[in-house]
C-alpha atoms as a PDB file:
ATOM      1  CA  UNK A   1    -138.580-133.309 -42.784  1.00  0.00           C
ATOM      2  CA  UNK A   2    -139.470-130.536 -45.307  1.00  0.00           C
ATOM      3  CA  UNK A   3    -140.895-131.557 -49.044  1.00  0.00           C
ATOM      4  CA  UNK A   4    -140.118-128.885 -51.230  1.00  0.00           C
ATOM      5  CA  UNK A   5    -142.609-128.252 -54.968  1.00  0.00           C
ATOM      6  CA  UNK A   6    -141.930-125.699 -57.466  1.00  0.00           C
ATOM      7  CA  UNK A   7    -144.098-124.729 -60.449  1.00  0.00           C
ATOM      8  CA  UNK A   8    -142.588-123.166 -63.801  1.00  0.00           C
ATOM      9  CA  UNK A   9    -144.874-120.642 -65.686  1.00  0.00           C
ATOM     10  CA  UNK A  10    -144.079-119.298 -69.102  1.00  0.00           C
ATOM     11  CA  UNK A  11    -144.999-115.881 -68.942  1.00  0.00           C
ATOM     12  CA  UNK A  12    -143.900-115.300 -73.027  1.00  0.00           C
ATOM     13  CA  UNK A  13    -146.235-117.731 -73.524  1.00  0.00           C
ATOM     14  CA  UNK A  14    -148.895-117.566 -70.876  1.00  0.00           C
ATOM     15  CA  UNK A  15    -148.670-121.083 -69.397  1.00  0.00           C
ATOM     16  CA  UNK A  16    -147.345-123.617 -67.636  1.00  0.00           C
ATOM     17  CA  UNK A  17    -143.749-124.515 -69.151  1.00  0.00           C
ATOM     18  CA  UNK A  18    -143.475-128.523 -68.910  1.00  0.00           C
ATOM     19  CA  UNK A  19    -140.577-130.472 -68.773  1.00  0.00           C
ATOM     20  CA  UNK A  20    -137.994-127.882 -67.078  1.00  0.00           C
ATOM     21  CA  UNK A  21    -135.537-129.999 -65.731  1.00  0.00           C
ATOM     22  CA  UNK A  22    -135.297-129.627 -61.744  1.00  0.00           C
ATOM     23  CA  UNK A  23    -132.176-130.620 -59.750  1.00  0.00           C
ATOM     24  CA  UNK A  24    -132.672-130.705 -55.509  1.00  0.00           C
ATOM     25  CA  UNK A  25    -129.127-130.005 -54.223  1.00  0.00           C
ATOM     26  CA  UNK A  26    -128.121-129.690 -50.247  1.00  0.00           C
ATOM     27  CA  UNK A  27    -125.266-127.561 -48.855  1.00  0.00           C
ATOM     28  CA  UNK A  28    -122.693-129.103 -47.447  1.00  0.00           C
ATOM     29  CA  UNK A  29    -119.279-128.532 -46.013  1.00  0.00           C
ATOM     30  CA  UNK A  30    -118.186-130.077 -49.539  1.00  0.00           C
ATOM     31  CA  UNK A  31    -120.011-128.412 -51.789  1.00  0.00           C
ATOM     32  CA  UNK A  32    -123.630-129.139 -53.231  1.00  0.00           C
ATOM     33  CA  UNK A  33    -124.758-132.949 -52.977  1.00  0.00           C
ATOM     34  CA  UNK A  34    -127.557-133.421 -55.210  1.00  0.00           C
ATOM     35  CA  UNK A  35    -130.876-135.472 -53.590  1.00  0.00           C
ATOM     36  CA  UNK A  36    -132.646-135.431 -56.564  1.00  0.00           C
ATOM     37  CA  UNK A  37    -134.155-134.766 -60.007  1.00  0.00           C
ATOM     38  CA  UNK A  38    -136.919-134.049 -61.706  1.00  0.00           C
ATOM     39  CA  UNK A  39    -138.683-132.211 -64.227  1.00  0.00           C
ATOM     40  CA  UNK A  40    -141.984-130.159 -64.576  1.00  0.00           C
ATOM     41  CA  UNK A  41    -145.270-132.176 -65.518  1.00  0.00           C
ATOM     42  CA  UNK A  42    -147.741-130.492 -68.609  1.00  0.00           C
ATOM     43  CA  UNK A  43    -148.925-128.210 -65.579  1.00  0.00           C
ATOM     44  CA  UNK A  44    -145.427-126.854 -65.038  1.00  0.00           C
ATOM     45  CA  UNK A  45    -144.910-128.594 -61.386  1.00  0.00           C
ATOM     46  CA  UNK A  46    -142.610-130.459 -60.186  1.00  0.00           C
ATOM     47  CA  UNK A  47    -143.986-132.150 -56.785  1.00  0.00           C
ATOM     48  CA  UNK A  48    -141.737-135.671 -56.678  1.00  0.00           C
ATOM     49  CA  UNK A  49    -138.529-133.759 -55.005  1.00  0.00           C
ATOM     50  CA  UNK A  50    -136.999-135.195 -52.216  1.00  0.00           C
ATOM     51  CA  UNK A  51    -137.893-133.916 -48.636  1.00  0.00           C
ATOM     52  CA  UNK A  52    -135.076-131.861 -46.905  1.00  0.00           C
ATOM     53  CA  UNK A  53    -134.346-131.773 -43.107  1.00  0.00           C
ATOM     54  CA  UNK A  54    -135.233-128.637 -40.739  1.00  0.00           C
ATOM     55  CA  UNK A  55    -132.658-126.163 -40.700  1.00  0.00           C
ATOM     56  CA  UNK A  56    -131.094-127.038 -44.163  1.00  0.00           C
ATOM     57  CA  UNK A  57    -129.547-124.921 -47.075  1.00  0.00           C
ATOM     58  CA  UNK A  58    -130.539-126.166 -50.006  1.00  0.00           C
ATOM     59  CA  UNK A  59    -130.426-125.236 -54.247  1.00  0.00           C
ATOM     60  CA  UNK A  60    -133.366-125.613 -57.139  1.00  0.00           C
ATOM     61  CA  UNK A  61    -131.749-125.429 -60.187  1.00  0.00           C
ATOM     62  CA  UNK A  62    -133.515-125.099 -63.095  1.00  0.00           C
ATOM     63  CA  UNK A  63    -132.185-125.731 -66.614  1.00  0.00           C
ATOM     64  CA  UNK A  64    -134.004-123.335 -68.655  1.00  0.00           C
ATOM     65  CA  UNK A  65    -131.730-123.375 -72.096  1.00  0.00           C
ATOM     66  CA  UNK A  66    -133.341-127.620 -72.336  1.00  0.00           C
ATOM     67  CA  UNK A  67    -136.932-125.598 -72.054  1.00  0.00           C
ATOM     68  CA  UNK A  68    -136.226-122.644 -74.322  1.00  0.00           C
ATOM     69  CA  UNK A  69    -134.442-125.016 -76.993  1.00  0.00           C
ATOM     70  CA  UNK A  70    -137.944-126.627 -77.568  1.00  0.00           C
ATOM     71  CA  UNK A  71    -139.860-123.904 -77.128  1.00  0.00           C
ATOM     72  CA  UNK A  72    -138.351-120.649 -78.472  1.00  0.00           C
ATOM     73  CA  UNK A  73    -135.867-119.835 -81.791  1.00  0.00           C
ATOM     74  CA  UNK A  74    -133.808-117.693 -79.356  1.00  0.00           C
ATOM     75  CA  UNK A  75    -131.973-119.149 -76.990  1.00  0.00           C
ATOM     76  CA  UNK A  76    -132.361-118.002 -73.177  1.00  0.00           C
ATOM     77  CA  UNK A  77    -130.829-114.963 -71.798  1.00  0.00           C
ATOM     78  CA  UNK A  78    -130.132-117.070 -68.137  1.00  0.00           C
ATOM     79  CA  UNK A  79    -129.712-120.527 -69.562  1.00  0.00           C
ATOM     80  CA  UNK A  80    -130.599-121.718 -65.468  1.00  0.00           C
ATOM     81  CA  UNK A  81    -132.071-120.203 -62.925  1.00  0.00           C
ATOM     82  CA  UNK A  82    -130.455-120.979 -59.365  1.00  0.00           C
ATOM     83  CA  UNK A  83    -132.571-120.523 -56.170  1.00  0.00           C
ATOM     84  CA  UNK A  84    -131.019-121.308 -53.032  1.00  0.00           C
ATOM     85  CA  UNK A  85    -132.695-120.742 -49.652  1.00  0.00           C
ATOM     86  CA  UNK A  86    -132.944-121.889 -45.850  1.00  0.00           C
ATOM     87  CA  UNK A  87    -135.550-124.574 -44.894  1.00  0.00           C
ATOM     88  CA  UNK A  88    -136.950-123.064 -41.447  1.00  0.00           C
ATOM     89  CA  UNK A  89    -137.579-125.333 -38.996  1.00  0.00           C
ATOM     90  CA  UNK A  90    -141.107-124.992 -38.322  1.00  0.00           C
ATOM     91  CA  UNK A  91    -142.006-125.458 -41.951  1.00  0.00           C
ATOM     92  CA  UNK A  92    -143.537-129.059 -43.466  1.00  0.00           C
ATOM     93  CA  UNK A  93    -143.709-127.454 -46.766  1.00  0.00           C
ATOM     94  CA  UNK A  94    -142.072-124.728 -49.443  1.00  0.00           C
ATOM     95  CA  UNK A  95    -143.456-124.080 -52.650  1.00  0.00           C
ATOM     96  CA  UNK A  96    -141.275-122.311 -54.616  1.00  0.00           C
ATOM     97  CA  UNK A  97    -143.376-120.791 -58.054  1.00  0.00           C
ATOM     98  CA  UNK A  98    -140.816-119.514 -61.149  1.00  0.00           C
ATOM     99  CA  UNK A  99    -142.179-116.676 -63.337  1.00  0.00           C
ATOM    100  CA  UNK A 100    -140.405-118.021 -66.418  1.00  0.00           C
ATOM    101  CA  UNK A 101    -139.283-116.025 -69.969  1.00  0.00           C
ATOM    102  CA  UNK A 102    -136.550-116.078 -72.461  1.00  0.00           C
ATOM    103  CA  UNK A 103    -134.966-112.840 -71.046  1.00  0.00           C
ATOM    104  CA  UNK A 104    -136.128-112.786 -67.267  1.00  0.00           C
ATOM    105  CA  UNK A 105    -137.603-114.177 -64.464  1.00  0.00           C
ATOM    106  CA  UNK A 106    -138.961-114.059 -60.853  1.00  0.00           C
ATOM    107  CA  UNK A 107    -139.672-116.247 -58.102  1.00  0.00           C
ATOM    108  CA  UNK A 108    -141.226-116.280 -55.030  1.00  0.00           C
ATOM    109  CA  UNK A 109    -142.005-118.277 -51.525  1.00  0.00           C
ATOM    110  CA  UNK A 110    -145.181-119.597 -52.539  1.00  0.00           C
ATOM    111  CA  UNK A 111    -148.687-121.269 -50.373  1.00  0.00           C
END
């Protein structure tokens, strides 16, 4: 099994954004099945997600309109951000860091 952390920085603002909602979602042959929820701590990470298994395809979505809507008059340019990628097998851990701001944003494979 793979556990999977993310971390949500608010570059507008130049810290961690807390309490982005995070959904954990797996790929099936149906569609997404959700394993869990979450949300980002006054840090900005979320480290409670479910593990995944080897091999997987799974989703982070993040609902960034809930964030902005306390945070900023202007509501979001992306209102989520949707990350999907491939657990490898080898991996026991992805962390997966979101450059956050009301018109852009970035992520990467993080350590």
């Amino acid at each position: 099994m793979t556990g999977i952390s993310t971390h949500v920085l608010d570059t507008s603002l130049g810290h961690p954004a807390e309490g982005v909602p995070v959904e954990l979602a797996l790929h099936t042959e149906g569609g997404w099945q959700v394993l869990g929820t979450s949300a980002t701590d006054s840090d900005g990470r979320a480290e409670d997600l479910p593990a995944v298994e080897a091999g997987s395809v799974v989703r982070l979505l993040f609902d960034t309109a809930a964030y902005f809507a306390r945070t900023s008059e202007e509501p979001p340019f992306f209102p989520e951000v949707t990350i999907v990628l491939t657990v490898a097998p080898a991996q026991h851990h992805y962390h997966v860091p979101l450059l956050l701001n009301p018109f852009g944003y970035s992520v990467y494979r993080g350590s």
